[in-house]
C-alpha atoms as a PDB file:
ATOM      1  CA  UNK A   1       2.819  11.922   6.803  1.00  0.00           C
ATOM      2  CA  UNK A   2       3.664   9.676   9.549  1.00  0.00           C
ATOM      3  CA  UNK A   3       3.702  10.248  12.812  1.00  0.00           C
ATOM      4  CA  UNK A   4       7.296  11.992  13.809  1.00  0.00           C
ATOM      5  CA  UNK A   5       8.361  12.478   9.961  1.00  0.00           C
ATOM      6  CA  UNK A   6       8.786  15.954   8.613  1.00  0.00           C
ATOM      7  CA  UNK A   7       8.298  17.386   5.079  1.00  0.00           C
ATOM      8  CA  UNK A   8      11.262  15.961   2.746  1.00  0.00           C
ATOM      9  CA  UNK A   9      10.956  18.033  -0.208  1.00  0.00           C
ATOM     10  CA  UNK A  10      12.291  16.562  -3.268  1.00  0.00           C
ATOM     11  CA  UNK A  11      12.692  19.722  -5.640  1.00  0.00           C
ATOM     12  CA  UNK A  12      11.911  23.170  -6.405  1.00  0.00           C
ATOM     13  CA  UNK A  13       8.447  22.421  -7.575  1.00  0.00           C
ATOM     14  CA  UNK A  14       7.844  20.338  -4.255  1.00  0.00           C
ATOM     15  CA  UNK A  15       5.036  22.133  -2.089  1.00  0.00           C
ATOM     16  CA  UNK A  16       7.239  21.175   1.125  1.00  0.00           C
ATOM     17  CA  UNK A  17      10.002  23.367  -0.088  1.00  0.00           C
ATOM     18  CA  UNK A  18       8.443  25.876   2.058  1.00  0.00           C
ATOM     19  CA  UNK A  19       9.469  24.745   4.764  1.00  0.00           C
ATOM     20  CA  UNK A  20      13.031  24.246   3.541  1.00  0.00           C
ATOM     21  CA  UNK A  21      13.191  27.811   2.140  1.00  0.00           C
ATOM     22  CA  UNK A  22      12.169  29.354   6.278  1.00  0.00           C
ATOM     23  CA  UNK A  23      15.219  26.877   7.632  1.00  0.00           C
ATOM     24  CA  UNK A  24      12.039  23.884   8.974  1.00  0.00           C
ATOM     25  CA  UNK A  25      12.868  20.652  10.190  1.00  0.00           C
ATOM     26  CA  UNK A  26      13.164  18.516   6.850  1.00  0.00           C
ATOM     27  CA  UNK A  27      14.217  14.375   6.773  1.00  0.00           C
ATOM     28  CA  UNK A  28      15.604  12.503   4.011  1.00  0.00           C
ATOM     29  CA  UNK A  29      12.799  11.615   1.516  1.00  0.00           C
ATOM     30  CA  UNK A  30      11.902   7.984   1.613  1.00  0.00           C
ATOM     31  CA  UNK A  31      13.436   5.437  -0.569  1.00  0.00           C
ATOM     32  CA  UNK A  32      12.404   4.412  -3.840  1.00  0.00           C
ATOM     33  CA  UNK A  33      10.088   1.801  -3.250  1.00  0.00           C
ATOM     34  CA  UNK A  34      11.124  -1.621  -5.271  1.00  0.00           C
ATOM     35  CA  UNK A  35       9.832  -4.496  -4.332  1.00  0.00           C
ATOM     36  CA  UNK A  36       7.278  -5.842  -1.529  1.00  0.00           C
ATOM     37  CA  UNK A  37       7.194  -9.434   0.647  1.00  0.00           C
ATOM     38  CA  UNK A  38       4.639 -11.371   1.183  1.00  0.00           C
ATOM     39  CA  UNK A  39       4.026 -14.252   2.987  1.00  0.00           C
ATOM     40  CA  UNK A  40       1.079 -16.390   3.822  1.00  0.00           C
ATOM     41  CA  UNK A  41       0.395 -18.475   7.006  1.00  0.00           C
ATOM     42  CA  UNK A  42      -2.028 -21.485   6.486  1.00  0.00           C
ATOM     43  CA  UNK A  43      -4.097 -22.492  10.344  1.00  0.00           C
ATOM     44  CA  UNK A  44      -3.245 -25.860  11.249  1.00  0.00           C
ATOM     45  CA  UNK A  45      -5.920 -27.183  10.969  1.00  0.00           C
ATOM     46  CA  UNK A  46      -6.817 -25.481   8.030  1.00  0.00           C
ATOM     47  CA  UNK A  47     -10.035 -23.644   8.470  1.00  0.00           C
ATOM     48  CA  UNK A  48     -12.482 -22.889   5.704  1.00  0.00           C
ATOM     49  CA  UNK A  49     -12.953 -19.822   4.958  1.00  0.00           C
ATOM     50  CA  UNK A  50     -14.868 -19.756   1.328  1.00  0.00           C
ATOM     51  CA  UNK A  51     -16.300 -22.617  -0.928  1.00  0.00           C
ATOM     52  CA  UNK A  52     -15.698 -22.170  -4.210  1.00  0.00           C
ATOM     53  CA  UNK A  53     -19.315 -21.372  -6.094  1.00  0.00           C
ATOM     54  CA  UNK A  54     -20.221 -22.871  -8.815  1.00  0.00           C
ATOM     55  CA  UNK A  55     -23.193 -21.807 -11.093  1.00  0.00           C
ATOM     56  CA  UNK A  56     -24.960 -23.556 -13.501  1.00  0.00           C
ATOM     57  CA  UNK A  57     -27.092 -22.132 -16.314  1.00  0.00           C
ATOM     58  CA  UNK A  58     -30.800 -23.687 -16.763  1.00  0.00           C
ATOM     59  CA  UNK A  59     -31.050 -26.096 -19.929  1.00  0.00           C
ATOM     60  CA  UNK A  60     -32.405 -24.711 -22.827  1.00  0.00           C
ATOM     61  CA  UNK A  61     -35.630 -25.849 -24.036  1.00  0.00           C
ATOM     62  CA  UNK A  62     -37.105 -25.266 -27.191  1.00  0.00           C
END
């Protein structure tokens, strides 16, 4: 739980309902989460920071 949140019990089967049954500071339970923003910033210059790998398998020989 964050830091300055209280318990925001969401139904009788919640395990914070304690506190709501002995009158304890409750908040509204979060919102549903739906979606989530990303964004990327590129340095300018652009800076390496991995080279791509590539592997190569021995030849066969018979």
């Amino acid at each position: 739980m964050d830091n300055g949140r209280w318990p925001a019990p969401e139904g009788d089967n919640d395990p914070d309902r304690l506190f709501a049954d002995y009158q304890g500071r409750l908040n509204t339970p979060w919102p549903m989460h739906e979606g989530t923003g990303l964004a990327y910033h590129l340095d300018d210059p652009p800076a390496v920071v991995a080279q791509d790998i590539v592997t190569t398998r021995a030849k066969d020989h018979d």
